[in-house]
C-alpha atoms as a PDB file:
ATOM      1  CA  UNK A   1     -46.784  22.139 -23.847  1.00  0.00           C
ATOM      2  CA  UNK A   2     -43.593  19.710 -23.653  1.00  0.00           C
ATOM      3  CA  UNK A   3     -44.149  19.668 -27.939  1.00  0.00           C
ATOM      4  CA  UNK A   4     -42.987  22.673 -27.343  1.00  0.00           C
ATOM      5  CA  UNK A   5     -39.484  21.927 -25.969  1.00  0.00           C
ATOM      6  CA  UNK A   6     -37.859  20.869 -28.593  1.00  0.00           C
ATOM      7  CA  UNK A   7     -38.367  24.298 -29.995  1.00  0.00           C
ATOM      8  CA  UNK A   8     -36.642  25.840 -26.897  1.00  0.00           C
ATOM      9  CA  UNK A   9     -33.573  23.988 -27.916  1.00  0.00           C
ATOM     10  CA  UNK A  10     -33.458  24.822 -31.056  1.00  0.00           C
ATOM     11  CA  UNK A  11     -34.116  28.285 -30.023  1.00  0.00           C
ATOM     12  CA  UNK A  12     -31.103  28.375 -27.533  1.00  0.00           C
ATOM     13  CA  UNK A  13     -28.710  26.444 -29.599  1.00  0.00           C
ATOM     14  CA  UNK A  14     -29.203  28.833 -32.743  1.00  0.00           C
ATOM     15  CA  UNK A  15     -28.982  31.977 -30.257  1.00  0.00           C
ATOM     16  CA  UNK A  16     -25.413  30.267 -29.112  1.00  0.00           C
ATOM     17  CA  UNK A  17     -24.207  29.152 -32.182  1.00  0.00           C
ATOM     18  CA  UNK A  18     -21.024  31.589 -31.929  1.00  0.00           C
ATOM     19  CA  UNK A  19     -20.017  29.486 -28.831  1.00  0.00           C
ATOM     20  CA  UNK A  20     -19.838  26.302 -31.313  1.00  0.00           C
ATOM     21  CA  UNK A  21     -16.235  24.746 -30.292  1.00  0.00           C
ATOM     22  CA  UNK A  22     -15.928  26.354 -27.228  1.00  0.00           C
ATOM     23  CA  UNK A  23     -16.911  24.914 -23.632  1.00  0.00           C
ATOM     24  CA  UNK A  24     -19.475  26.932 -22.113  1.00  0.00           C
ATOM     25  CA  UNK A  25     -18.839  29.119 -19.066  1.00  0.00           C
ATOM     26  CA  UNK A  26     -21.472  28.232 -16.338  1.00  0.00           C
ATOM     27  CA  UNK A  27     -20.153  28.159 -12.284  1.00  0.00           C
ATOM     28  CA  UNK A  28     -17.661  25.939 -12.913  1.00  0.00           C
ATOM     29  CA  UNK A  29     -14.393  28.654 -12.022  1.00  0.00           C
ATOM     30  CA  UNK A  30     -16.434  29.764  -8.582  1.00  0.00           C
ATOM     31  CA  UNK A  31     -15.404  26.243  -7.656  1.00  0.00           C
ATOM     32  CA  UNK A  32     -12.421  27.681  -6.415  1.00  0.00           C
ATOM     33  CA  UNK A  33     -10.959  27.093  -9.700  1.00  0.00           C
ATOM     34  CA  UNK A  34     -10.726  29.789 -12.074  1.00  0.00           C
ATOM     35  CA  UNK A  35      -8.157  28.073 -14.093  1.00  0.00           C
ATOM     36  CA  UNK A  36     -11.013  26.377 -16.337  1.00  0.00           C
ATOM     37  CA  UNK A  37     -11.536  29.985 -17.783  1.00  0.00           C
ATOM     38  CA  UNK A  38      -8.324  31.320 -18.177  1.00  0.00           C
ATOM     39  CA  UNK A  39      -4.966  29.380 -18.708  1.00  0.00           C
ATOM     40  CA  UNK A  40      -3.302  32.070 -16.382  1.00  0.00           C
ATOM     41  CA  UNK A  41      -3.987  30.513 -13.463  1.00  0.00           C
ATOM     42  CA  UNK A  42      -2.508  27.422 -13.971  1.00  0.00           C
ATOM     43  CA  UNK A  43      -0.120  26.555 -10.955  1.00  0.00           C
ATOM     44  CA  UNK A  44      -1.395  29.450  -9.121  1.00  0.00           C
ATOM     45  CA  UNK A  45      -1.152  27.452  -5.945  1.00  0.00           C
ATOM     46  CA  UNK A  46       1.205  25.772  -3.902  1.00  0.00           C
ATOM     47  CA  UNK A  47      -0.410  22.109  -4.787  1.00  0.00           C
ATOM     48  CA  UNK A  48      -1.522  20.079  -7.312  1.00  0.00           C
ATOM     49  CA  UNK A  49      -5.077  20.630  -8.234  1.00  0.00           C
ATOM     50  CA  UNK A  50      -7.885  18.288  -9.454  1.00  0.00           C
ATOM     51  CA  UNK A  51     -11.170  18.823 -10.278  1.00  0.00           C
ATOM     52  CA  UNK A  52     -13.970  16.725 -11.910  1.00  0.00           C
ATOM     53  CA  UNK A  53     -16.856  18.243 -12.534  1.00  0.00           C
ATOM     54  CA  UNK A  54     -20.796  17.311 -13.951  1.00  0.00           C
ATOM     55  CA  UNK A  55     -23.553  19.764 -15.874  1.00  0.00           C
ATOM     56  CA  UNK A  56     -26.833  18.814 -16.408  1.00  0.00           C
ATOM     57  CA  UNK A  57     -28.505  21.821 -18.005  1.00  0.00           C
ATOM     58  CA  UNK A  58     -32.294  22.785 -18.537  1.00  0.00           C
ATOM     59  CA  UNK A  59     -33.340  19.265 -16.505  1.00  0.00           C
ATOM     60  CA  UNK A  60     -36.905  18.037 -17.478  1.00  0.00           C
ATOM     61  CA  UNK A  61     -35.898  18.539 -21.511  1.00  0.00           C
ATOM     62  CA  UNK A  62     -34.991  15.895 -23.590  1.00  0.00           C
ATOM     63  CA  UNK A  63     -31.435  15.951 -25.308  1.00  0.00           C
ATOM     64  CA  UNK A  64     -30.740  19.163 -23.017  1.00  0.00           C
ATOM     65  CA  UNK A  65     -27.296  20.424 -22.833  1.00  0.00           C
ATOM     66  CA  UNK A  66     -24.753  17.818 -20.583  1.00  0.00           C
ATOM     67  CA  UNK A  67     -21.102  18.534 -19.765  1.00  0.00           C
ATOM     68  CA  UNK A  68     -18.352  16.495 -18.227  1.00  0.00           C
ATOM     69  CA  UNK A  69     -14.687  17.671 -17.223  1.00  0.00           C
ATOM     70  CA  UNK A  70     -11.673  17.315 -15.427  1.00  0.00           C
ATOM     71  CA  UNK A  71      -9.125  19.626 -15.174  1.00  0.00           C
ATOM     72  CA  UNK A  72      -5.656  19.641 -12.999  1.00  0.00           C
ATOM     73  CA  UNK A  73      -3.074  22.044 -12.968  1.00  0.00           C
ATOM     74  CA  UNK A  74      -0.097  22.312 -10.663  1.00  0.00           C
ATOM     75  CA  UNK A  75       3.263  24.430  -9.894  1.00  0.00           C
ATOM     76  CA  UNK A  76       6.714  23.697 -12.263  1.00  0.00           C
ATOM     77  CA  UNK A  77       9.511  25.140  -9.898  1.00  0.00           C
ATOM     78  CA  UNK A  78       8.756  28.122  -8.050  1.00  0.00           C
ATOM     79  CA  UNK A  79       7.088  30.525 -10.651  1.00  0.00           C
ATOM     80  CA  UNK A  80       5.497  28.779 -13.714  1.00  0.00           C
ATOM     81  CA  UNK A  81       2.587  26.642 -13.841  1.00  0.00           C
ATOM     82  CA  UNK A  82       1.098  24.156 -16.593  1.00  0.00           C
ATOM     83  CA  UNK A  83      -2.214  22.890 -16.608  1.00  0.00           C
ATOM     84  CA  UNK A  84      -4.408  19.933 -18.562  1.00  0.00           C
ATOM     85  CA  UNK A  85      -8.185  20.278 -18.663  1.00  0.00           C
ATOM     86  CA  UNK A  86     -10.280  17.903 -21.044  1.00  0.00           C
ATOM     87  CA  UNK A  87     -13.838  18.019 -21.743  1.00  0.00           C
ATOM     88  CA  UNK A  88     -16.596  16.189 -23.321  1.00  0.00           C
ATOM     89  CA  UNK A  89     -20.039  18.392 -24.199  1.00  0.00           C
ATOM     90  CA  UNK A  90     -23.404  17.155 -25.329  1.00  0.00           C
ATOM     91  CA  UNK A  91     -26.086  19.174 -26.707  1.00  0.00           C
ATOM     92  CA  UNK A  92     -29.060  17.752 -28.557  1.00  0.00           C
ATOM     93  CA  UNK A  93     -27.467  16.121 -31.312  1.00  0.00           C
ATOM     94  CA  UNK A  94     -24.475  17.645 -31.123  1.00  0.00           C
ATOM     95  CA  UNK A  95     -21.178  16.663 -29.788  1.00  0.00           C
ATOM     96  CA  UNK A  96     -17.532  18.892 -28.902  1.00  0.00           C
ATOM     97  CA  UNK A  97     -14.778  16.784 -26.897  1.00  0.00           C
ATOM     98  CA  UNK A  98     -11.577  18.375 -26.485  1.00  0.00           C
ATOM     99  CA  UNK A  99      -8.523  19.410 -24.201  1.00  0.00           C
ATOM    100  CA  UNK A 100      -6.261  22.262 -23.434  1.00  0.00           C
ATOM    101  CA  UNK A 101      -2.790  22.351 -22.121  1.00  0.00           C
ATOM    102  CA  UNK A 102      -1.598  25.070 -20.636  1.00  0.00           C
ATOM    103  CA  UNK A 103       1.548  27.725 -19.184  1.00  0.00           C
ATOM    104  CA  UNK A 104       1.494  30.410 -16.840  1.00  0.00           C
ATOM    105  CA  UNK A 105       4.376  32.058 -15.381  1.00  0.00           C
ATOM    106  CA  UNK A 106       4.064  34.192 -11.759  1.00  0.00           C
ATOM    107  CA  UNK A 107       6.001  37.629 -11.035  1.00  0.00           C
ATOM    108  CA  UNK A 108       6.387  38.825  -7.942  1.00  0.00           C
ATOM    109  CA  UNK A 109       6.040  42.423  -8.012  1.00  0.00           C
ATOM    110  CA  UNK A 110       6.556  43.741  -4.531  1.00  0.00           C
ATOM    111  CA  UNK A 111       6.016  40.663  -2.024  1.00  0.00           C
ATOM    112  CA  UNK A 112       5.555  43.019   0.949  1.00  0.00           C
ATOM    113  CA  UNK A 113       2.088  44.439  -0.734  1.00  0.00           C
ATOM    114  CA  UNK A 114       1.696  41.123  -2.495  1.00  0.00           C
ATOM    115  CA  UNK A 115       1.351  42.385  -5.965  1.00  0.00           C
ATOM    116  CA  UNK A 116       1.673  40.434  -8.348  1.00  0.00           C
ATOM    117  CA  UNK A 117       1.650  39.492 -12.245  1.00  0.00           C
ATOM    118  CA  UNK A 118       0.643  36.427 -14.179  1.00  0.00           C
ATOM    119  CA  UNK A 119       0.990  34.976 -18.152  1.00  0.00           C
ATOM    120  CA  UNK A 120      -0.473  32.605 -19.690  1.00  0.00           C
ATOM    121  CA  UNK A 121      -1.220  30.779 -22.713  1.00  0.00           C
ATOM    122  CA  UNK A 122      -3.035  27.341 -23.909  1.00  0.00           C
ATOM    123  CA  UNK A 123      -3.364  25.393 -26.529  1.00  0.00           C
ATOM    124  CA  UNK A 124      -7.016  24.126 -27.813  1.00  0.00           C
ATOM    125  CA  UNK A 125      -8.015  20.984 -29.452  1.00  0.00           C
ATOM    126  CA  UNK A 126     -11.528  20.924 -30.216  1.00  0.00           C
ATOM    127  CA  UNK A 127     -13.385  17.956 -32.107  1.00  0.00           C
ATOM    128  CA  UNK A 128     -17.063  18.913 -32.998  1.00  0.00           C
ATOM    129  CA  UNK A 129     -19.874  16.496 -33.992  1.00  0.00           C
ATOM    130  CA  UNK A 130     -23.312  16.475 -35.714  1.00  0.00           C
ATOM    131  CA  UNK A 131     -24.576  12.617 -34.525  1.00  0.00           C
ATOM    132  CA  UNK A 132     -25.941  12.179 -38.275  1.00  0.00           C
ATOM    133  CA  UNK A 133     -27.278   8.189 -37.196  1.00  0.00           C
ATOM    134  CA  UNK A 134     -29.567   9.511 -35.234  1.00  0.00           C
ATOM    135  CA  UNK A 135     -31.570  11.746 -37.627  1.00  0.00           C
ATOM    136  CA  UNK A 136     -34.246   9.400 -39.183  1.00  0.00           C
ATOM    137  CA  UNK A 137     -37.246  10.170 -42.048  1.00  0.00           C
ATOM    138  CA  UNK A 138     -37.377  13.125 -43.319  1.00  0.00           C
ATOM    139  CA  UNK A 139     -33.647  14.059 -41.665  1.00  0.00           C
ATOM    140  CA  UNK A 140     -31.988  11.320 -43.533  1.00  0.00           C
ATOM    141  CA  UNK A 141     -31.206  13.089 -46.691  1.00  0.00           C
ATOM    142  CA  UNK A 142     -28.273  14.413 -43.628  1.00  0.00           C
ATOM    143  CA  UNK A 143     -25.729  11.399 -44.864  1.00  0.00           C
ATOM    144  CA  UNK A 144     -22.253  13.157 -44.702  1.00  0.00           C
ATOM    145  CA  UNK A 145     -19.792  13.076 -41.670  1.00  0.00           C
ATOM    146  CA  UNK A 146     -20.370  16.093 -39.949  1.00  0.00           C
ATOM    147  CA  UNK A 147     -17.356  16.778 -38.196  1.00  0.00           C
ATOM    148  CA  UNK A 148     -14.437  18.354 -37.800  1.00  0.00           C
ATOM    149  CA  UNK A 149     -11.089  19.537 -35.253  1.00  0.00           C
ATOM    150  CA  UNK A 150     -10.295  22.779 -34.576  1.00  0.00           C
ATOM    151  CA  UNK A 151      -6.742  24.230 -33.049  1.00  0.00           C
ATOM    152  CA  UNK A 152      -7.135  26.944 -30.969  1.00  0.00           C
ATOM    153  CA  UNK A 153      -4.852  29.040 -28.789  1.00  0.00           C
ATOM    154  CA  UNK A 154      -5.975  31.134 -25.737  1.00  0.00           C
ATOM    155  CA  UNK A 155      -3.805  34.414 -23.682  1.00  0.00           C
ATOM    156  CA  UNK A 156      -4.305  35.810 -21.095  1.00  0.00           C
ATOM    157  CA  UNK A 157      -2.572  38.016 -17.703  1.00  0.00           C
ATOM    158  CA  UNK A 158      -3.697  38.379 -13.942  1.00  0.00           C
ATOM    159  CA  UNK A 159      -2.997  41.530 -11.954  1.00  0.00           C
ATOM    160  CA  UNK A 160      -2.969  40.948  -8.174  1.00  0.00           C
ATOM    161  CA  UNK A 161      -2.628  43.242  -5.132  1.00  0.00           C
ATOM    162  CA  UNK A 162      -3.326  42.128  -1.554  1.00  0.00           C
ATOM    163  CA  UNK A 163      -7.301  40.699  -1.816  1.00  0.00           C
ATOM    164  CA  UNK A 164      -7.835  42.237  -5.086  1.00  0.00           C
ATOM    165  CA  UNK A 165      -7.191  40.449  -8.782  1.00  0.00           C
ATOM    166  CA  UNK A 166      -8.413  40.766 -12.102  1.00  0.00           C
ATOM    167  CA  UNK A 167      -7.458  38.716 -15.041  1.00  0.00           C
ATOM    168  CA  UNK A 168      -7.916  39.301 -18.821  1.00  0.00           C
ATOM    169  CA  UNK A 169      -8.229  36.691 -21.373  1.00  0.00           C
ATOM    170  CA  UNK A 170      -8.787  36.185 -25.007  1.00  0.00           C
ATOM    171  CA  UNK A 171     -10.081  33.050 -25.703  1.00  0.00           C
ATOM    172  CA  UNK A 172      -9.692  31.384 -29.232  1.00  0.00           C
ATOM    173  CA  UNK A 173      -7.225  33.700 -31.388  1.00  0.00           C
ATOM    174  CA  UNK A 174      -7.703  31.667 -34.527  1.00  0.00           C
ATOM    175  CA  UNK A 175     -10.797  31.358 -36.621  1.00  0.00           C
ATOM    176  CA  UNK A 176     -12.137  27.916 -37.220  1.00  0.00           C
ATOM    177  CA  UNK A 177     -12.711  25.846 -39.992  1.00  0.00           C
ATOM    178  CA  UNK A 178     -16.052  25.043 -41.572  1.00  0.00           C
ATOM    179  CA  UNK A 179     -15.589  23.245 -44.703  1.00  0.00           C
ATOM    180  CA  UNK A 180     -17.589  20.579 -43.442  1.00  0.00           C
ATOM    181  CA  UNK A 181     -20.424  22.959 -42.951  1.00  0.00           C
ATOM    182  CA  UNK A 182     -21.973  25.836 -44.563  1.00  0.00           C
ATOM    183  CA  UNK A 183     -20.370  29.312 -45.803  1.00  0.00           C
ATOM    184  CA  UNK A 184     -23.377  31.117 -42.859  1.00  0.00           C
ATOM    185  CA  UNK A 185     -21.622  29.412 -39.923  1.00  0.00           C
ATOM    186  CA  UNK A 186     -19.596  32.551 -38.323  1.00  0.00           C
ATOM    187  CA  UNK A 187     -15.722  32.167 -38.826  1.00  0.00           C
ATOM    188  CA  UNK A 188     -14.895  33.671 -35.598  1.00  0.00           C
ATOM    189  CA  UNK A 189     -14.699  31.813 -32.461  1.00  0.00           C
ATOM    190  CA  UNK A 190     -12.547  34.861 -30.339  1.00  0.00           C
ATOM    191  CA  UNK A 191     -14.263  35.745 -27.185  1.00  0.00           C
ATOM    192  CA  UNK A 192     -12.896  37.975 -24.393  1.00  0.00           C
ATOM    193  CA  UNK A 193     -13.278  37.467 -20.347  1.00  0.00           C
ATOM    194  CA  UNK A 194     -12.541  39.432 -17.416  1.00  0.00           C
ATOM    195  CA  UNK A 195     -12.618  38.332 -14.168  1.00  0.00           C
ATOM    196  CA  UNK A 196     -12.357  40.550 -11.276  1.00  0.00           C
ATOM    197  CA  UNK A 197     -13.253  40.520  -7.617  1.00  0.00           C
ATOM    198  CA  UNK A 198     -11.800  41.198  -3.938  1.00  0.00           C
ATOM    199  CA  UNK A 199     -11.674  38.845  -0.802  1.00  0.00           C
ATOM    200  CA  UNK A 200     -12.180  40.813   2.205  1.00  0.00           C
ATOM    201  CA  UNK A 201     -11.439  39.901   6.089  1.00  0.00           C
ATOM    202  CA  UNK A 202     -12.184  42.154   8.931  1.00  0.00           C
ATOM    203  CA  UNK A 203      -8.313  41.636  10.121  1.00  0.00           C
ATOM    204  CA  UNK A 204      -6.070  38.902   9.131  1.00  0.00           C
ATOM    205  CA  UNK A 205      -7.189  36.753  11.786  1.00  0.00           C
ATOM    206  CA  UNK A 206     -10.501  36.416  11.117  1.00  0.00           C
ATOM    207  CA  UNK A 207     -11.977  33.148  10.155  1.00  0.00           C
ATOM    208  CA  UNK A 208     -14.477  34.923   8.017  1.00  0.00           C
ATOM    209  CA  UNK A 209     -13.904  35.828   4.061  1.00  0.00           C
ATOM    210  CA  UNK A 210     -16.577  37.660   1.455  1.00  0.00           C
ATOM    211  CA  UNK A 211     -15.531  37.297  -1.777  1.00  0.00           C
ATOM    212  CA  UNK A 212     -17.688  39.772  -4.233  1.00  0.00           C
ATOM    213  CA  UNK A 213     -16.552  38.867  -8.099  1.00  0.00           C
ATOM    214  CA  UNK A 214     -17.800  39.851 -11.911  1.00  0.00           C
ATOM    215  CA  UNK A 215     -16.998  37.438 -14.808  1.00  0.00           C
ATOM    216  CA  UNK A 216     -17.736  39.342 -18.352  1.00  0.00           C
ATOM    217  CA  UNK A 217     -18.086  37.569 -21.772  1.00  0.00           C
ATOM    218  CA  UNK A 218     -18.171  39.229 -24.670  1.00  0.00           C
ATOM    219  CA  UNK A 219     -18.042  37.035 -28.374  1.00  0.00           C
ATOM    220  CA  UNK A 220     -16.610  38.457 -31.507  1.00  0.00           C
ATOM    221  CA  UNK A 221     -19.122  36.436 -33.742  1.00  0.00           C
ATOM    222  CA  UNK A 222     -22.255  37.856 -32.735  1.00  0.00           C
ATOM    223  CA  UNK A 223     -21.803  40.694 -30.538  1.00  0.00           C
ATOM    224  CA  UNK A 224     -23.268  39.244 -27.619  1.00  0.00           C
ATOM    225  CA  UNK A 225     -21.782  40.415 -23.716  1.00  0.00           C
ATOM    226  CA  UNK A 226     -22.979  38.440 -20.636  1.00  0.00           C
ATOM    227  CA  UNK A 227     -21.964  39.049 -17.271  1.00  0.00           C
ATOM    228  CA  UNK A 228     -21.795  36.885 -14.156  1.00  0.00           C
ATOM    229  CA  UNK A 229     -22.528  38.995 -10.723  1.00  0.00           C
ATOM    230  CA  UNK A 230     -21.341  36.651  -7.789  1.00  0.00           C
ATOM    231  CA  UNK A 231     -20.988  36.725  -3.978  1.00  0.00           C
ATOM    232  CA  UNK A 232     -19.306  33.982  -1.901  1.00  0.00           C
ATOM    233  CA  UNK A 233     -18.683  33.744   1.962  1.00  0.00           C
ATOM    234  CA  UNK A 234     -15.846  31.387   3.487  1.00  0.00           C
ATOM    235  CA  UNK A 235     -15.650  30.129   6.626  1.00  0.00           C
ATOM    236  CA  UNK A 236     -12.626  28.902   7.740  1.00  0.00           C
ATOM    237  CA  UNK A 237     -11.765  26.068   9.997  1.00  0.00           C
ATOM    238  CA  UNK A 238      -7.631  26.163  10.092  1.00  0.00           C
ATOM    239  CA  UNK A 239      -6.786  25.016   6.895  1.00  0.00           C
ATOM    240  CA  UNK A 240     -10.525  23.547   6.296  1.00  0.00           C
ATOM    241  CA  UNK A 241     -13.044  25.865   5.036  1.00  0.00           C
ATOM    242  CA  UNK A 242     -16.558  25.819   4.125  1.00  0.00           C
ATOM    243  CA  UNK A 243     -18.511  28.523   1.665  1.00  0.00           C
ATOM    244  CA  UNK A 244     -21.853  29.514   0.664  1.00  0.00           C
ATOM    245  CA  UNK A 245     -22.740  31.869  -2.762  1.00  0.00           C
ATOM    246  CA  UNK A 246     -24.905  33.316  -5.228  1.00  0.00           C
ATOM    247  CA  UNK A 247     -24.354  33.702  -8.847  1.00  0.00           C
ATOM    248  CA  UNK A 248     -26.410  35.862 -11.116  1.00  0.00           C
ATOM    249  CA  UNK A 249     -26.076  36.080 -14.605  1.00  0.00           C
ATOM    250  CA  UNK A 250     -27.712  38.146 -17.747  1.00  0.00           C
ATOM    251  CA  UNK A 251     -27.314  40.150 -20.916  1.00  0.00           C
ATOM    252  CA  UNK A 252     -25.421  43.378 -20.581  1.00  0.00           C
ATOM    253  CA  UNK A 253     -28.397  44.865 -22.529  1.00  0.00           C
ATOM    254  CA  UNK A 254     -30.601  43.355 -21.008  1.00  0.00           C
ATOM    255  CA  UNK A 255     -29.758  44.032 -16.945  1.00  0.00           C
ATOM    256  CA  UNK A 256     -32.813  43.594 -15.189  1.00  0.00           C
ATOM    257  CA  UNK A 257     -33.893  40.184 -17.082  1.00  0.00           C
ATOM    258  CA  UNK A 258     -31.189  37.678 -15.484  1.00  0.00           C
ATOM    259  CA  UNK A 259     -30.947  34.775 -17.765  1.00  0.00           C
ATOM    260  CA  UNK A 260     -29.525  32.485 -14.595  1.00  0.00           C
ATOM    261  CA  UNK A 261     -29.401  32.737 -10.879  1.00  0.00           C
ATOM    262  CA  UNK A 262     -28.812  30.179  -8.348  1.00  0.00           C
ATOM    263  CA  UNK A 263     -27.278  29.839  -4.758  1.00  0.00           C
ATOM    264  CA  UNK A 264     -23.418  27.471  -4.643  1.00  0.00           C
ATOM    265  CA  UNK A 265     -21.916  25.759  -1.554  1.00  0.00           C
ATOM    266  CA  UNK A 266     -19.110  24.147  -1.543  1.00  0.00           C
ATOM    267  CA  UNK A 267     -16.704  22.934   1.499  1.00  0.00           C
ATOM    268  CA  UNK A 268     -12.589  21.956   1.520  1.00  0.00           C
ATOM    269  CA  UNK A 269     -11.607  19.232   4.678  1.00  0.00           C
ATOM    270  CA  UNK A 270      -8.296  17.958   4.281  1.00  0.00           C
ATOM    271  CA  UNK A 271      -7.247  17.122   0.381  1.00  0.00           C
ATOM    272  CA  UNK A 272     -10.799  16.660  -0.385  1.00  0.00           C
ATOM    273  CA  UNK A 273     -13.339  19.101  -2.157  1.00  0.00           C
ATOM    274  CA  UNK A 274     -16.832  19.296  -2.973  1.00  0.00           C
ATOM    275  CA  UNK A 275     -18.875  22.226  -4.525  1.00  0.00           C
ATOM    276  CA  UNK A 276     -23.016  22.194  -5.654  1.00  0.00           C
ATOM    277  CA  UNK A 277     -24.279  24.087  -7.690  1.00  0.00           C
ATOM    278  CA  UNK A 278     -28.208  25.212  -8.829  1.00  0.00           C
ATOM    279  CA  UNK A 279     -29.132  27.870 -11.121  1.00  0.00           C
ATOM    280  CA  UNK A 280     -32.649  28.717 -12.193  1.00  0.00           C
ATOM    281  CA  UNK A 281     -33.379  29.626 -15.915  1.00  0.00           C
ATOM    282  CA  UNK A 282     -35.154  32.653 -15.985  1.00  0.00           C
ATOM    283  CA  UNK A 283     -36.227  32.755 -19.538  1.00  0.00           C
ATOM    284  CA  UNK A 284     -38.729  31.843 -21.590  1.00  0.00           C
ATOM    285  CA  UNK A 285     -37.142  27.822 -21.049  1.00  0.00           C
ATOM    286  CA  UNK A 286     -38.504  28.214 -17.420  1.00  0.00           C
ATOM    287  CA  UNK A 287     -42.031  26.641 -17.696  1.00  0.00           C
ATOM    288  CA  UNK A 288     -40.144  23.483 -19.587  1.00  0.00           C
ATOM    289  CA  UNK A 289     -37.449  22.356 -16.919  1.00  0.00           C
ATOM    290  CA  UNK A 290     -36.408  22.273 -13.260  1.00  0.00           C
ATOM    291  CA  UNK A 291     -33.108  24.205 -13.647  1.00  0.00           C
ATOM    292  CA  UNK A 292     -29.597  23.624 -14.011  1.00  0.00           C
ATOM    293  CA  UNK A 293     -27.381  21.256 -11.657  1.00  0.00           C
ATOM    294  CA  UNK A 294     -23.603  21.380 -11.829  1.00  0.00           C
ATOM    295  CA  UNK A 295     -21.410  18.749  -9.014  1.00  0.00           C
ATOM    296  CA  UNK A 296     -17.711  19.553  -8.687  1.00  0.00           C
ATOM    297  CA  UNK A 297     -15.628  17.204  -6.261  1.00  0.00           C
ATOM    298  CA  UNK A 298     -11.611  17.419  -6.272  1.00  0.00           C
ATOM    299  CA  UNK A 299      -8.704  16.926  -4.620  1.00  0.00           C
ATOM    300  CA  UNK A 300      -5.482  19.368  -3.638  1.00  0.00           C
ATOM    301  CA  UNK A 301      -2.205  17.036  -2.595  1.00  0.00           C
ATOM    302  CA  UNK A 302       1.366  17.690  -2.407  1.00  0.00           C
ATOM    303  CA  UNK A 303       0.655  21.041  -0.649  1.00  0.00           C
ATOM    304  CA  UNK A 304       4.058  23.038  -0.391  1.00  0.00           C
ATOM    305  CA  UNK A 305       5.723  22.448  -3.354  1.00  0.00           C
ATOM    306  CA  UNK A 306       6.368  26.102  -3.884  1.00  0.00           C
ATOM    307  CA  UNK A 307       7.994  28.893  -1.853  1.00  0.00           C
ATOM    308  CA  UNK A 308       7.114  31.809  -4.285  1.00  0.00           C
ATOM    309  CA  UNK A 309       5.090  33.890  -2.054  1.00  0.00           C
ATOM    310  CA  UNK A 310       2.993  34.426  -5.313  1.00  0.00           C
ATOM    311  CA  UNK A 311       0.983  31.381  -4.442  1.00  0.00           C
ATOM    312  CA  UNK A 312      -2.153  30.528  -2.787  1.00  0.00           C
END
């Protein structure tokens, strides 16, 4: 059955090929940092912000998909932010590397109700790869360089009102360029998010927090919508916490066939912070690997180097 696998892969990366030059979406913004998704939440707190994180997807497959990045963003004054997030992507024989750099700038609306408003923008530099030495026999009449860089530019805005917020982005404006490749690759890289969700406490004391959040996808190229249905519950020590979650992902036509789901827990002492994730695949790839495993560890310094109450 493992001959099979490489089929899979083929399978999934031909099903994704509208998400060519962009860095997939898995968990990576639950780990308290939604700024890899959107560049309106750069400087959205009152530190400076680092976080690395690992992705080893479908484990138990050869040349399954792996991800690296790190991404920091921090406050410029007392209402804008900028942000710098690079990435490196491997899948199969395939290879995407690239960076964004990022803007935001934070209203304050009416800072007794803590409402609030948030821009931003980024700019995308994406290289993309086909690893031509490694195709051998009957792949080697494959002898040209295939790659090429794409320049990108992502909006978005962030409403916010006491524990609620929802954010809007468009990812990927500009259509990309495949002269390298050929004229059936889709043109259109544009794919919209919104991410929405509400942290609740029983009183403003309480050293308890449920977060309940919805992350939708939906890509220009090939019509496709996912959406990510998550639950997370903080417990805070001071100005330590620790938090537990589930994340459960699937088609929109398709609701009742998840694609992912998978429990998160992730904990904040001092400057220092650590997140796990696991998600099982809950397609027809399930019988061929172990799931997917995604590390995030971080650190948040310089704490108070804002006095906009439009940070947290």
């Amino acid at each position: 059955m493992k001959k099979l696998a490489p089929f899979f892969i083929l399978l999934a990366f031909l099903n994704g090929k509208a998400q060519e030059l962009n860095l997939p979406a898995f968990t990576q913004y639950l780990a308290d940092n939604p700024f890899v998704i959107s560049p309106v939440y750069a400087g959205i707190g009152d530190h400076i912000k680092i976080r690395a994180n690992g992705l080893t997807q479908w484990v138990g497959i050869k040349d399954a998909p792996k991800n690296m990045s790190l991404a920091g963003d921090m406050r410029i004054a007392d209402r804008s932010g900028i942000g710098l997030y690079l990435y490196n992507d491997r899948n199969g024989n395939t290879r995407q590397s690239g960076a964004k750099v990022s803007f935001a700038h934070h209203l304050v609306l009416d800072k007794y109700e803590d409402q609030y408003l948030s821009f931003g923008i980024s700019y995308n530099l994406n290289q993309f790869r086909i690893e031509i030495e490694n195709f051998t026999g009957q792949d080697a009449a494959v002898v040209d360089d295939r790659r090429l860089t794409n320049h990108n530019v992502d909006v978005g805005i962030l409403y916010r009102i006491n524990g609620f917020y929802v954010s809007v982005t468009a990812a990927n404006l500009l259509d990309k360029n495949i002269d390298v490749f050929n004229d059936v690759e889709p043109l259109e890289l544009r794919n919209y998010q919104v991410f929405s969700g509400y942290k609740w406490r029983s009183n403003t004391n309480s050293d308890f927090e449920v977060e309940p959040s919805a992350f939708f996808q939906y890509f220009e190229s090939d019509k496709r919508s996912t959406t990510d249905l998550n639950l997370k519950m903080r417990f805070y020590n001071f100005d330590d916490y620790y938090w537990a979650g589930i994340s459960y992902r699937f088609l929109n036509d398709q609701l009742l066939e998840p694609l992912n789901i998978g429990p998160m827990l992730g904990l904040k002492r001092s400057n220092f912070y650590f997140a796990y994730s696991y998600q099982v695949t809950l397609n027809k790839l399930i019988n061929y690997n172990s799931g997917t495993h995604m590390i995030t560890i971080g650190l948040d310094v310089f704490q108070g180097i804002s006095n906009c109450p439009c940070t947290y």
